[in-house]
PDB file of N, CA and C in Angstrom:
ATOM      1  N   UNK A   1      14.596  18.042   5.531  1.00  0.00           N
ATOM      2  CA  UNK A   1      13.670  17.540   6.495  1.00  0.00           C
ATOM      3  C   UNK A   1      14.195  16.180   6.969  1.00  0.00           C
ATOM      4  N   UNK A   2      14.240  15.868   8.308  1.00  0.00           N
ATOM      5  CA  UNK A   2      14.779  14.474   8.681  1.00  0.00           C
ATOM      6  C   UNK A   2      13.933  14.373   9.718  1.00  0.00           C
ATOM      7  N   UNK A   3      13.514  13.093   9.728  1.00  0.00           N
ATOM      8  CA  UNK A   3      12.640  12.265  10.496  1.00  0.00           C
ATOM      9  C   UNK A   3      13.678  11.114  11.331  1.00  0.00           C
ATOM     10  N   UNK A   4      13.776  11.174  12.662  1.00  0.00           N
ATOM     11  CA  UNK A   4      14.220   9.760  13.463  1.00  0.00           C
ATOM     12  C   UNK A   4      12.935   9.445  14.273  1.00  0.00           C
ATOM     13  N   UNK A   5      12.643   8.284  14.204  1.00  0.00           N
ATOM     14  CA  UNK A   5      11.904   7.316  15.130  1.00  0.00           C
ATOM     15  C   UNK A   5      12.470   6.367  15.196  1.00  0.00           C
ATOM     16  N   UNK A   6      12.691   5.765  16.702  1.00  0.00           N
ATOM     17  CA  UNK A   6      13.411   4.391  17.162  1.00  0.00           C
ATOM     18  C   UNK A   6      12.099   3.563  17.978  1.00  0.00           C
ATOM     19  N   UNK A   7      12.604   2.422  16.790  1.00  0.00           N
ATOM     20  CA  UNK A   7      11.484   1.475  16.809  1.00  0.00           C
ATOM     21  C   UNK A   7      12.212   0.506  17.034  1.00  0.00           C
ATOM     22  N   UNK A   8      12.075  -0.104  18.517  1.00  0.00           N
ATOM     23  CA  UNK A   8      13.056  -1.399  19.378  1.00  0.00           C
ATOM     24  C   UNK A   8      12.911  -2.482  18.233  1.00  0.00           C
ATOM     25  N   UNK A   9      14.314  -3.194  18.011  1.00  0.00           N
ATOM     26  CA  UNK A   9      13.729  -4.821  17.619  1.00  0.00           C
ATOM     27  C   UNK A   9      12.437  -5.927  18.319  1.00  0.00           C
ATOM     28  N   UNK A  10      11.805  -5.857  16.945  1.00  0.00           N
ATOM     29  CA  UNK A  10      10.734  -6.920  17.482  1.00  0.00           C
ATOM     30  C   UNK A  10      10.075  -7.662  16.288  1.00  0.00           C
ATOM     31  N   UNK A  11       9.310  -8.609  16.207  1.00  0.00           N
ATOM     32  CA  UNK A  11       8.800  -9.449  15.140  1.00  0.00           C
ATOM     33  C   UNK A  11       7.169  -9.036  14.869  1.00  0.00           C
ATOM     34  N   UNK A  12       6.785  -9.156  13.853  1.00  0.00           N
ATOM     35  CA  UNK A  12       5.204  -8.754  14.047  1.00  0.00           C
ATOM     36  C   UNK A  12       4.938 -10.324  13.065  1.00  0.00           C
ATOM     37  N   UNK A  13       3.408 -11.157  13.916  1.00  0.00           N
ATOM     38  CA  UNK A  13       3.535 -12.311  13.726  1.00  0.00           C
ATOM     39  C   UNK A  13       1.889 -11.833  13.074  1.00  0.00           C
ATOM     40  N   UNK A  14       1.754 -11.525  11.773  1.00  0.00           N
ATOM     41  CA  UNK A  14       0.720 -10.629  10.766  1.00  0.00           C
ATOM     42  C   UNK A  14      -0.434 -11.435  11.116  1.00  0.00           C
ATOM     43  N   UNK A  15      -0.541 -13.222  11.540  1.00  0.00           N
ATOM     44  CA  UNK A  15      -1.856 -13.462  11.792  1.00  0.00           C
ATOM     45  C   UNK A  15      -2.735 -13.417  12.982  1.00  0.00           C
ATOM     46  N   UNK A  16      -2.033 -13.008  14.065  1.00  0.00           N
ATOM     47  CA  UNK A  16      -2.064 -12.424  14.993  1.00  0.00           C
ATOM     48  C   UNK A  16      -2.832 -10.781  15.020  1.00  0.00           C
ATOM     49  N   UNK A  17      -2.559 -10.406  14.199  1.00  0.00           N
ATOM     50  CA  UNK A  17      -3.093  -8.281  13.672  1.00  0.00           C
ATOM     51  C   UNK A  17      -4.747  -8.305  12.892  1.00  0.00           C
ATOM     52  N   UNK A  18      -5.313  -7.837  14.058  1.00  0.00           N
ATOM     53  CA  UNK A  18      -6.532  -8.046  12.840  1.00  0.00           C
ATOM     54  C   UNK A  18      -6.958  -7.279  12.167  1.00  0.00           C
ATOM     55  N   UNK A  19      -7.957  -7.875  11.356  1.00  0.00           N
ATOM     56  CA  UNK A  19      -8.139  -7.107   9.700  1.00  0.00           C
ATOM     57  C   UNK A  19      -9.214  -6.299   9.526  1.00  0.00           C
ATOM     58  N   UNK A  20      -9.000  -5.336   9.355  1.00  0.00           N
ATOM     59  CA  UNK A  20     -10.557  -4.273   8.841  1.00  0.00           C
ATOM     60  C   UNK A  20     -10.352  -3.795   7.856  1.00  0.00           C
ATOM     61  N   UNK A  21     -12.113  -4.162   6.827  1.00  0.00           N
ATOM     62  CA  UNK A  21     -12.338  -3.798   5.855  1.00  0.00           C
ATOM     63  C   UNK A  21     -12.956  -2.495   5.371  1.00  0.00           C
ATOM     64  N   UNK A  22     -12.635  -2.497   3.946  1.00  0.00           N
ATOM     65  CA  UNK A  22     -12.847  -1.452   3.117  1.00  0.00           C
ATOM     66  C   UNK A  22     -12.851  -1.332   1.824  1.00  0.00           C
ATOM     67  N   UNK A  23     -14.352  -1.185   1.811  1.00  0.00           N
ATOM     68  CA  UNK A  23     -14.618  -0.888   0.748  1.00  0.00           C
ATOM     69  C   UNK A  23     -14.188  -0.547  -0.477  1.00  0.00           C
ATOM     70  N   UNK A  24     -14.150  -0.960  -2.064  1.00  0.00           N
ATOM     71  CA  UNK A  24     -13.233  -0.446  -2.764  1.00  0.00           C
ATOM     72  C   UNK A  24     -14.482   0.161  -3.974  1.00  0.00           C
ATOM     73  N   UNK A  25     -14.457   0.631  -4.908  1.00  0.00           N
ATOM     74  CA  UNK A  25     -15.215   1.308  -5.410  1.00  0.00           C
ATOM     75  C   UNK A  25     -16.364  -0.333  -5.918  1.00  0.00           C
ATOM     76  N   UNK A  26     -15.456  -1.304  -6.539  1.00  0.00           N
ATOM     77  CA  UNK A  26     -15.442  -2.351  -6.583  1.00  0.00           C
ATOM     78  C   UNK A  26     -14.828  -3.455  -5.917  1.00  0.00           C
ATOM     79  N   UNK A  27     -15.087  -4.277  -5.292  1.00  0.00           N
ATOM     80  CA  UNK A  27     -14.562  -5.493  -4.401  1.00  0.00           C
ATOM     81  C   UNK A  27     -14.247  -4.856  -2.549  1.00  0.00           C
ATOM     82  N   UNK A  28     -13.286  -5.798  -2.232  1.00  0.00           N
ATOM     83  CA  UNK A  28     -12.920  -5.387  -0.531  1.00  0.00           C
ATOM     84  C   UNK A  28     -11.467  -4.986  -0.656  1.00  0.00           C
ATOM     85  N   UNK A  29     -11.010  -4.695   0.292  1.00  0.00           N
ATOM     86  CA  UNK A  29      -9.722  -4.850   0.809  1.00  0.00           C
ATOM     87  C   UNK A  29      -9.326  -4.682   1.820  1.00  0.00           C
ATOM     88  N   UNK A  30      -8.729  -5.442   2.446  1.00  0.00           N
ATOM     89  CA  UNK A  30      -8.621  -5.855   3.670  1.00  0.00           C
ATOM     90  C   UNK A  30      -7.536  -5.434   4.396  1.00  0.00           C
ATOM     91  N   UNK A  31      -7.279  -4.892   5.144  1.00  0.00           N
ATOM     92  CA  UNK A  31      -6.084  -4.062   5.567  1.00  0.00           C
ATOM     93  C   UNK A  31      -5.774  -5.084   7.175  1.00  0.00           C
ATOM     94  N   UNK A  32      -4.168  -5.189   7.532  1.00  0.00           N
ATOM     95  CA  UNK A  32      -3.669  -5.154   8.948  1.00  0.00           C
ATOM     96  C   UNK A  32      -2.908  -4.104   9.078  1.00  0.00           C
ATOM     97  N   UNK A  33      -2.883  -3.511  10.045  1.00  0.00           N
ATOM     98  CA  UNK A  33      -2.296  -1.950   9.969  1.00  0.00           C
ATOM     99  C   UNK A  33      -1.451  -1.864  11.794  1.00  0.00           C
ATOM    100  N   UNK A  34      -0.703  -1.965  10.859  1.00  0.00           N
ATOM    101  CA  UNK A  34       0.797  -1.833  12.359  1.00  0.00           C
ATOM    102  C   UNK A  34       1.189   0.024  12.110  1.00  0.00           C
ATOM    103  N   UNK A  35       1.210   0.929  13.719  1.00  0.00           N
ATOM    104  CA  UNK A  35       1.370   2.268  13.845  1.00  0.00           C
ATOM    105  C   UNK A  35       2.120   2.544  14.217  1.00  0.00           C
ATOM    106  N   UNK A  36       3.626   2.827  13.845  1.00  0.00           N
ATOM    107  CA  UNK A  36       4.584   3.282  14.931  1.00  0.00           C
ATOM    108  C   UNK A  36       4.417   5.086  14.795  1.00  0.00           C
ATOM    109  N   UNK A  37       5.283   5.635  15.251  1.00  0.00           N
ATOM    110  CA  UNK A  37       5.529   7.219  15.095  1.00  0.00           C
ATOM    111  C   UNK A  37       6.133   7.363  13.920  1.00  0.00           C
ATOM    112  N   UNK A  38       5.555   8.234  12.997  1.00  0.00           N
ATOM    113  CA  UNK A  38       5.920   8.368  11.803  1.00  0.00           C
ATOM    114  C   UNK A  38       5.903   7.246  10.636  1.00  0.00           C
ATOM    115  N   UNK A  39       5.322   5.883  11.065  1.00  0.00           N
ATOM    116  CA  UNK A  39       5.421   5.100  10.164  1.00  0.00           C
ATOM    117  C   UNK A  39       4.335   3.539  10.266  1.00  0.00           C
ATOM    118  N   UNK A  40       3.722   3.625   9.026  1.00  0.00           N
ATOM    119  CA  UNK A  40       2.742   2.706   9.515  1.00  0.00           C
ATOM    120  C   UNK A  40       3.007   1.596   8.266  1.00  0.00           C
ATOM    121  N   UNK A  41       2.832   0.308   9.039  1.00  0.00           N
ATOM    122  CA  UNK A  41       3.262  -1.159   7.997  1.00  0.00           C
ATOM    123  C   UNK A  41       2.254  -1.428   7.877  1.00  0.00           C
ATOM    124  N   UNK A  42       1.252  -1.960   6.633  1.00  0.00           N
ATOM    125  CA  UNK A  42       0.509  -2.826   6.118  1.00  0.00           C
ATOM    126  C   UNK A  42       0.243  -4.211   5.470  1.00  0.00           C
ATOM    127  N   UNK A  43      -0.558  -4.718   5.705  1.00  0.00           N
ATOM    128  CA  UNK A  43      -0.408  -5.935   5.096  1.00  0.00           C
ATOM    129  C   UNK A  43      -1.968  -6.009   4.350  1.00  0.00           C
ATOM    130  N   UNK A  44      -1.695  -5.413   3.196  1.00  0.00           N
ATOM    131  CA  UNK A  44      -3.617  -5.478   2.373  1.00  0.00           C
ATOM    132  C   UNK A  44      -3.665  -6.601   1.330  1.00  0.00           C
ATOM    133  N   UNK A  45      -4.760  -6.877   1.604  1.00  0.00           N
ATOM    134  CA  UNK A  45      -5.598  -7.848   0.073  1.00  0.00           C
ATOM    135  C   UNK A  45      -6.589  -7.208  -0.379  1.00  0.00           C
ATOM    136  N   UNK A  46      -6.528  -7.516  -1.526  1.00  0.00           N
ATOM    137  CA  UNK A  46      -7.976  -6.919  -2.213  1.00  0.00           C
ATOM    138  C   UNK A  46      -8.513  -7.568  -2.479  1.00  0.00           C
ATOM    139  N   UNK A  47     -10.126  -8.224  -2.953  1.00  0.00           N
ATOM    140  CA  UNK A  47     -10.474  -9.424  -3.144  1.00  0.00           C
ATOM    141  C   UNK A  47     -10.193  -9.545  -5.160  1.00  0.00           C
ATOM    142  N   UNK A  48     -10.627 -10.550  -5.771  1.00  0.00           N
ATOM    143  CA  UNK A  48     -10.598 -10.660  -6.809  1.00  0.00           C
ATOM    144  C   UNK A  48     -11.602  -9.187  -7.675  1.00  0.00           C
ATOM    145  N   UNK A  49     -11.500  -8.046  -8.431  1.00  0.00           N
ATOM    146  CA  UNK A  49     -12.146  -7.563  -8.992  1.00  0.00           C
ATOM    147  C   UNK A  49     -12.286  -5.878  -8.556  1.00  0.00           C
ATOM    148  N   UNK A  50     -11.482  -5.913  -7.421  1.00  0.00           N
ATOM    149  CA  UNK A  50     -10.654  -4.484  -6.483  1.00  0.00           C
ATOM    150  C   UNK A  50     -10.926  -3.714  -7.604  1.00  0.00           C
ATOM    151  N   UNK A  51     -11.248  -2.350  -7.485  1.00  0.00           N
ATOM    152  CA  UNK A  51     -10.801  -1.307  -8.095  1.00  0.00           C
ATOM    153  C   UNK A  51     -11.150  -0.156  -6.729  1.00  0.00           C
ATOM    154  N   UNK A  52     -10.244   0.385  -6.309  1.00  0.00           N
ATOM    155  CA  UNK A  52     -10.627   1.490  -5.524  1.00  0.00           C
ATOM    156  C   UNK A  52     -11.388   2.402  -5.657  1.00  0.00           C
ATOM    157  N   UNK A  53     -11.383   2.796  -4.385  1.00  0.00           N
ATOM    158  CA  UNK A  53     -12.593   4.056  -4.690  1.00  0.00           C
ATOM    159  C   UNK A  53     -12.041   5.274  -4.852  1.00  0.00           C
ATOM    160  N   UNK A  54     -10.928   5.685  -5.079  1.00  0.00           N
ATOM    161  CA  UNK A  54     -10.228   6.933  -4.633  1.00  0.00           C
ATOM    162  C   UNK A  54      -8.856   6.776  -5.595  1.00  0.00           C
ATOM    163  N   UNK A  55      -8.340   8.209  -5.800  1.00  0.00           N
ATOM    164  CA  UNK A  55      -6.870   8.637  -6.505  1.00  0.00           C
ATOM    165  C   UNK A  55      -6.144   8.974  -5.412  1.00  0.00           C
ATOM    166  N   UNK A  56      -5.279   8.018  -4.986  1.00  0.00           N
ATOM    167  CA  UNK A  56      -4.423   8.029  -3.524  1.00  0.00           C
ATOM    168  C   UNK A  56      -2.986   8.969  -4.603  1.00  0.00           C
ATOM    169  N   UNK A  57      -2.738   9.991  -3.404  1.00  0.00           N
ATOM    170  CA  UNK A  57      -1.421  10.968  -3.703  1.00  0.00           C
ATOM    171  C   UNK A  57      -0.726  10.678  -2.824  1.00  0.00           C
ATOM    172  N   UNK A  58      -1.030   9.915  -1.663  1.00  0.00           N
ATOM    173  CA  UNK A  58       0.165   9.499  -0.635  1.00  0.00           C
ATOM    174  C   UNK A  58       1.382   8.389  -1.383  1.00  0.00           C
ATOM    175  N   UNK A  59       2.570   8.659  -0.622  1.00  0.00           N
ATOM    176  CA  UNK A  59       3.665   8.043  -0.767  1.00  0.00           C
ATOM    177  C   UNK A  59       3.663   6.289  -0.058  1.00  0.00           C
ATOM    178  N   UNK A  60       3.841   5.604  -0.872  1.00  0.00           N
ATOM    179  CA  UNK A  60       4.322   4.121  -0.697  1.00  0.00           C
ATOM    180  C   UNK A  60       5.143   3.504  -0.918  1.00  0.00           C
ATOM    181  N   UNK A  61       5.858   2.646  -0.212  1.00  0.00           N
ATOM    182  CA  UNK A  61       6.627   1.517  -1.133  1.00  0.00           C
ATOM    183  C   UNK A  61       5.599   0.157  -0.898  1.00  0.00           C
ATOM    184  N   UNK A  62       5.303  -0.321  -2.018  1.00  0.00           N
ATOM    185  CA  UNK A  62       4.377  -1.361  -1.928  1.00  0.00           C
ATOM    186  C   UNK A  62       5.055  -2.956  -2.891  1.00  0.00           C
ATOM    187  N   UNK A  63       5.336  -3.631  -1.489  1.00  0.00           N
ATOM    188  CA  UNK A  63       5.644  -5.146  -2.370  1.00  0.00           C
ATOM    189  C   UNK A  63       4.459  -6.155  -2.475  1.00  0.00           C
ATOM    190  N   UNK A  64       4.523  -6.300  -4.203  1.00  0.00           N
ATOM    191  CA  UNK A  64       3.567  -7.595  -4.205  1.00  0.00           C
ATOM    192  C   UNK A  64       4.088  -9.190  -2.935  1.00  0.00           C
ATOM    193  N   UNK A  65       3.135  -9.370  -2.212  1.00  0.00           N
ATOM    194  CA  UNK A  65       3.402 -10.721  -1.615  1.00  0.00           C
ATOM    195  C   UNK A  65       3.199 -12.142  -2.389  1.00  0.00           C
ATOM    196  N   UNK A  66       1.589 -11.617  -2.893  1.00  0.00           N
ATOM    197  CA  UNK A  66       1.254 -12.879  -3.869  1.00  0.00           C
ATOM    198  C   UNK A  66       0.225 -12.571  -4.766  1.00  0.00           C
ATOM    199  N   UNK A  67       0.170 -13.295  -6.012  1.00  0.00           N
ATOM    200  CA  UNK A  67      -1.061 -12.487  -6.872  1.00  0.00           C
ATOM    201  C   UNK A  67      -0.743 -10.932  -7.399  1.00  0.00           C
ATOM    202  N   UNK A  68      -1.163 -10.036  -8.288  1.00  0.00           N
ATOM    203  CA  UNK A  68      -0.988  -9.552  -9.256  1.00  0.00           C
ATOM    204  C   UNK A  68      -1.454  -8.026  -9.388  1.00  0.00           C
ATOM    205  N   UNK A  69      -1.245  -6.555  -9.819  1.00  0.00           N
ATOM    206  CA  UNK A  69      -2.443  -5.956  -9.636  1.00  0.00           C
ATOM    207  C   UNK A  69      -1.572  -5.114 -10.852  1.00  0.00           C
ATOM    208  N   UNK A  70      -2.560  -3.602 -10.943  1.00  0.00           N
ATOM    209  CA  UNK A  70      -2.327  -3.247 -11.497  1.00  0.00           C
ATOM    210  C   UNK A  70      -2.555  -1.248 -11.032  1.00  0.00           C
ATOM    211  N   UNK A  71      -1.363  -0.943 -10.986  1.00  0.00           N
ATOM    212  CA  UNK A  71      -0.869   0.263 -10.115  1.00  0.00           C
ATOM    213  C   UNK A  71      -1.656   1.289 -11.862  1.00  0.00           C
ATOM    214  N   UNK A  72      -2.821   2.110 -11.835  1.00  0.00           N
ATOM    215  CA  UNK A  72      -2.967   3.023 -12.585  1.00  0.00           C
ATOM    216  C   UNK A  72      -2.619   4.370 -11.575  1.00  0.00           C
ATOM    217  N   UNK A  73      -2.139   5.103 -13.156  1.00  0.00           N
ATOM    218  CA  UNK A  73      -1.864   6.741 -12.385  1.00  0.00           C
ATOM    219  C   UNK A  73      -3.068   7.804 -13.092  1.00  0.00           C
ATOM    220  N   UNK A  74      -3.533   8.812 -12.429  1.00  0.00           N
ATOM    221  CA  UNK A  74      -4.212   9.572 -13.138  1.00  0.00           C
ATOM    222  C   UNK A  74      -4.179  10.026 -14.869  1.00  0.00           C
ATOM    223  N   UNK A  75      -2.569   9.597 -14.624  1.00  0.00           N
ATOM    224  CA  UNK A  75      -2.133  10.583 -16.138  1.00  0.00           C
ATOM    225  C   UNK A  75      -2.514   9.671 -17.082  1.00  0.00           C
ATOM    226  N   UNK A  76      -2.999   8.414 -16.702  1.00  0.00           N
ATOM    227  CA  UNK A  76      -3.502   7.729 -17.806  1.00  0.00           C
ATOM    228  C   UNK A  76      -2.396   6.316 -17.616  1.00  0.00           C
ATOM    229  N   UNK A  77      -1.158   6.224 -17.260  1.00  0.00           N
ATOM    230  CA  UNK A  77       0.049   5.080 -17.480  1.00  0.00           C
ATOM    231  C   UNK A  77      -0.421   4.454 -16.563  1.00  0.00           C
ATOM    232  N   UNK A  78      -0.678   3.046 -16.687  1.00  0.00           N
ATOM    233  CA  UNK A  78      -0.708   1.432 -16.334  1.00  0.00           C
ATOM    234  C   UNK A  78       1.079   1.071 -15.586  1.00  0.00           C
ATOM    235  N   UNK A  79       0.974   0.514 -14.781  1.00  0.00           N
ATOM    236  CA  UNK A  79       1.871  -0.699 -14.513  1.00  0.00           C
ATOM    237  C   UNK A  79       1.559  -1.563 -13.608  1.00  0.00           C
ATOM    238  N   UNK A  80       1.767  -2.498 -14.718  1.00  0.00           N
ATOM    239  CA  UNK A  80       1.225  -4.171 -14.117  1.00  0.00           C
ATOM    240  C   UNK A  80       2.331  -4.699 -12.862  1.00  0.00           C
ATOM    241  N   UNK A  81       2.236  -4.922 -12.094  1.00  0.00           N
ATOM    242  CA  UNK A  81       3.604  -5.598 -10.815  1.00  0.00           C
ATOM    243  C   UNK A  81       2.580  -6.812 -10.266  1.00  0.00           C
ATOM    244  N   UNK A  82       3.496  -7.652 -10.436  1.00  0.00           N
ATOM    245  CA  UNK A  82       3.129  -9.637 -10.064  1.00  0.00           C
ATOM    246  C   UNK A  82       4.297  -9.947  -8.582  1.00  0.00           C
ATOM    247  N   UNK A  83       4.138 -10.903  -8.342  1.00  0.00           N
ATOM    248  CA  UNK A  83       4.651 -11.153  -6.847  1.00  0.00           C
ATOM    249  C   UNK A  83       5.954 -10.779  -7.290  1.00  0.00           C
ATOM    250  N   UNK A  84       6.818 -10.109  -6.047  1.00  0.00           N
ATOM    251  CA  UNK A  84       8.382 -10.135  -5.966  1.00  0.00           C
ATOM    252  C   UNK A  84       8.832  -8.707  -6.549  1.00  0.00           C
ATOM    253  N   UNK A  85       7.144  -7.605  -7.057  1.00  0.00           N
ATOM    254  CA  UNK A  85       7.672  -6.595  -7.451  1.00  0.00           C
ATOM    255  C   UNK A  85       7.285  -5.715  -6.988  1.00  0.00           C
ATOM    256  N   UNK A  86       8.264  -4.085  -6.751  1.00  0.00           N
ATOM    257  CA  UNK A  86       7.630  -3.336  -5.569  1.00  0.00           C
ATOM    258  C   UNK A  86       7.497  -2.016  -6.207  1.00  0.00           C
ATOM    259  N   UNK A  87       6.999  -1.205  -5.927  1.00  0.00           N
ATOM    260  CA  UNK A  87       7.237   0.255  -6.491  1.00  0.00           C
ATOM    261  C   UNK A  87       6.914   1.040  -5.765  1.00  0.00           C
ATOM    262  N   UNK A  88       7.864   2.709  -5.500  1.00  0.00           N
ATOM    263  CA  UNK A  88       7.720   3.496  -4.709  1.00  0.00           C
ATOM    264  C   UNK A  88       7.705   4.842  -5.120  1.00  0.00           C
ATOM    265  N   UNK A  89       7.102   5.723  -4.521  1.00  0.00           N
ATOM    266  CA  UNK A  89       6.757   7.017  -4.707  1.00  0.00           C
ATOM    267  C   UNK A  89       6.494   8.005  -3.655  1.00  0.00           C
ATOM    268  N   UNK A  90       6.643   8.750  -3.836  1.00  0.00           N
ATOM    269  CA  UNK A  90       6.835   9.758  -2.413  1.00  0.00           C
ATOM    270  C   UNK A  90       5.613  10.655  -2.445  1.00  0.00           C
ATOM    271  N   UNK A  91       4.725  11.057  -1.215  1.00  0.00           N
ATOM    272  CA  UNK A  91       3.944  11.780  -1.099  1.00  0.00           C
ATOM    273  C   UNK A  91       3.523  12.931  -2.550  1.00  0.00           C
ATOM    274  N   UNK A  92       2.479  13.401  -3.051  1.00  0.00           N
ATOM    275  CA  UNK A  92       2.406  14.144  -3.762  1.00  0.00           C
ATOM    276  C   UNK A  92       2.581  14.238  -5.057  1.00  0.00           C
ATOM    277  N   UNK A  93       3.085  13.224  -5.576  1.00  0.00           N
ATOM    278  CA  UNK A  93       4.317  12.965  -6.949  1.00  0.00           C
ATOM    279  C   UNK A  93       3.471  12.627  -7.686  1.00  0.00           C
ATOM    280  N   UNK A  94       1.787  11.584  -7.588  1.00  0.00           N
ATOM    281  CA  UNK A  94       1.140  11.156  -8.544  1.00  0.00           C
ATOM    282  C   UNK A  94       0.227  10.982  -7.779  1.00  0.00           C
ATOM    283  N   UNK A  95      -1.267  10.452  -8.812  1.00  0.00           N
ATOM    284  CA  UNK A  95      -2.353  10.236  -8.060  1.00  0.00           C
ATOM    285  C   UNK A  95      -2.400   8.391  -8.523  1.00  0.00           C
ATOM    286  N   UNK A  96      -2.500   7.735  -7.742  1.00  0.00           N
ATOM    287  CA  UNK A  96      -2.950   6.712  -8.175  1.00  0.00           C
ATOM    288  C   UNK A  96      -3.895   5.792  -7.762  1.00  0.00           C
ATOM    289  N   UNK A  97      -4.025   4.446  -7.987  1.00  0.00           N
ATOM    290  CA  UNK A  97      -5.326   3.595  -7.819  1.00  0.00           C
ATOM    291  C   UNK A  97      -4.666   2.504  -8.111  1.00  0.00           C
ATOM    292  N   UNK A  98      -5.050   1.386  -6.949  1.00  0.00           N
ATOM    293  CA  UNK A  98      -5.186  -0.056  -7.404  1.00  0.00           C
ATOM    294  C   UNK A  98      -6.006  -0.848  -7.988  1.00  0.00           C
ATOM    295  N   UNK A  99      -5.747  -1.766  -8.916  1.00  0.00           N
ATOM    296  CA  UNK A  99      -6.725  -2.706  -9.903  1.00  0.00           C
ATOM    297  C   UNK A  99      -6.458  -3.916  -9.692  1.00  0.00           C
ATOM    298  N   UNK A 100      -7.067  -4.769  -9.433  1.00  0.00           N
ATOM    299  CA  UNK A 100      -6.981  -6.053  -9.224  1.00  0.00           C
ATOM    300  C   UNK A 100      -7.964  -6.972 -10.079  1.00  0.00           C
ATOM    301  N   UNK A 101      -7.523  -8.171 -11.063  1.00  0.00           N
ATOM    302  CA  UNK A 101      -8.564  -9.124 -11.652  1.00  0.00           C
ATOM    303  C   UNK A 101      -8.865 -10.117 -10.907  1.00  0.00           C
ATOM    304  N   UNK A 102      -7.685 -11.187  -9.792  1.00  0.00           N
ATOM    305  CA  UNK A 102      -7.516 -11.933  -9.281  1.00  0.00           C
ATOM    306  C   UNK A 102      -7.519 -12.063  -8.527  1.00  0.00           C
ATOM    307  N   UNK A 103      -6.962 -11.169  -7.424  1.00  0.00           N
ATOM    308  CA  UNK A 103      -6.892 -10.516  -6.255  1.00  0.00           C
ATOM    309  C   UNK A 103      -5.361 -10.281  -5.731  1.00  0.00           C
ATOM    310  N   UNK A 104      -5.054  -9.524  -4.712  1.00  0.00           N
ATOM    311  CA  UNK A 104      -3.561  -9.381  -4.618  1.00  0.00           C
ATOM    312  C   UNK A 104      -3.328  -9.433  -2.940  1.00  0.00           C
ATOM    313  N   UNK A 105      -1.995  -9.921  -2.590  1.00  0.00           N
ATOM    314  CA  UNK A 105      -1.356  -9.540  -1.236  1.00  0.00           C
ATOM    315  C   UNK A 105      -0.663  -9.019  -1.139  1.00  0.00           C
ATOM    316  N   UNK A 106      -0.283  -7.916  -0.487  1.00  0.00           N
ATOM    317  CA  UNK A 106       0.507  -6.868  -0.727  1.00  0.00           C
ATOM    318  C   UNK A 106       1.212  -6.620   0.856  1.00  0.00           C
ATOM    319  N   UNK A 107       2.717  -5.430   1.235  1.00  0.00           N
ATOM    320  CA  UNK A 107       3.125  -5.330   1.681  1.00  0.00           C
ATOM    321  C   UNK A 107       2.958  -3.759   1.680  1.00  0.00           C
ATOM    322  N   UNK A 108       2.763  -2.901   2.720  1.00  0.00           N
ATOM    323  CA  UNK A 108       2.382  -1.535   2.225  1.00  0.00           C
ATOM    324  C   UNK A 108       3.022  -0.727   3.511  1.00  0.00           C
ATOM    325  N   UNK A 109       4.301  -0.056   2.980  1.00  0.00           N
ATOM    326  CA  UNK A 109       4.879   0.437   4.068  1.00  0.00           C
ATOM    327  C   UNK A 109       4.498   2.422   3.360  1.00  0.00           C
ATOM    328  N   UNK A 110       4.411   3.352   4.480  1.00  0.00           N
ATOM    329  CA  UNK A 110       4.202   4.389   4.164  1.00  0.00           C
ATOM    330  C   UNK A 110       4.438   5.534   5.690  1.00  0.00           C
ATOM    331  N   UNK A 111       4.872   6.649   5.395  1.00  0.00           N
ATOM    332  CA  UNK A 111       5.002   7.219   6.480  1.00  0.00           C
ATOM    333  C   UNK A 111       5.980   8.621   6.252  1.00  0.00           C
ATOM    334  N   UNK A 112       6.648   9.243   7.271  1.00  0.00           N
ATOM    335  CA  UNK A 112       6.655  11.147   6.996  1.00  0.00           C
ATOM    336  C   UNK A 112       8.204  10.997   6.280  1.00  0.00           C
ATOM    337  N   UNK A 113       8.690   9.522   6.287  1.00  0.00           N
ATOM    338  CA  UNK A 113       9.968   9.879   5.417  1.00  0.00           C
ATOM    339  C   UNK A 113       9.922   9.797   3.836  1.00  0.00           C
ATOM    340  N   UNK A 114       8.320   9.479   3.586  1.00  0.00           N
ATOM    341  CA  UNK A 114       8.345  10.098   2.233  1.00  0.00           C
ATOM    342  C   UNK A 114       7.521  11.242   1.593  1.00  0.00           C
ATOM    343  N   UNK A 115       7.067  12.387   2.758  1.00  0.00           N
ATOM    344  CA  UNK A 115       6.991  13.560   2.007  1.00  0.00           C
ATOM    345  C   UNK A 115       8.278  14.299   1.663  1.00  0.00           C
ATOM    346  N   UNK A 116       7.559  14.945   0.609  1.00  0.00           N
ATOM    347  CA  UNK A 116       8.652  15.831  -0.157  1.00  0.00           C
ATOM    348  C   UNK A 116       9.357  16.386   0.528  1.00  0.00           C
ATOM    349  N   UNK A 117      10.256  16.643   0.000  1.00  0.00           N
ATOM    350  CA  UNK A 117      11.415  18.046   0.720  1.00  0.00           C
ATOM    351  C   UNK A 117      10.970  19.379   0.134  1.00  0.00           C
ATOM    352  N   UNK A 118      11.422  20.203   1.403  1.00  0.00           N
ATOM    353  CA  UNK A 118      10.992  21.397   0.717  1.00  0.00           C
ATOM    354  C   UNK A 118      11.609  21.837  -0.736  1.00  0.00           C
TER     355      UNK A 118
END
């Protein structure tokens, strides 16, 4: 499966993008949400005490910006990631959920080049 989308050089100036919220099972999180074809950039916070409402199976690569969280998977495994750390997974592969004590800023890129292959 191969995906091309050509997306011209350009800068996205994030305080400029505005923010809509959502609800988390516990706390907010705050999403800026940039759409190209096939690929959408995020920029989320959660407030201090986040726990989602939902077991997300979509694919991410997600970099901590600032502050701390804590990536649970259904199967029960924890991993803690603090600023400067990213982790990725491809559509389908796990169910997971964000946790936050402090609150977090995050970088949240996602889109059709990470569903599975047949």
């Amino acid at each position: 499966m191969t995906f091309h989308t050509n997306i011209p050089f350009q800068t996205i100036d994030w305080s400029a993008v505005p923010k809509t919220e959502h609800p988390g099972e516990i706390g907010m999180a705050w999403w800026q949400t940039l759409q190209f074809p096939g690929l959408r950039l995020r920029v989320v916070e959660y407030s201090p005490g986040y726990v989602a409402d939902h077991w997300c199976r979509k694919g991410h690569i997600v970099q901590v910006l600032a502050g701390e969280f804590v990536s649970e998977l259904e199967t029960g495994e924890i991993f803690h990631l603090t600023e400067g750390m990213t982790y990725v997974v491809s559509d389908e592969l796990s169910s997971h959920r964000s946790v936050t004590e402090k609150g977090v800023k995050l970088l949240i890129v996602d889109g059709d080049f990470l569903k599975q292959n047949p």
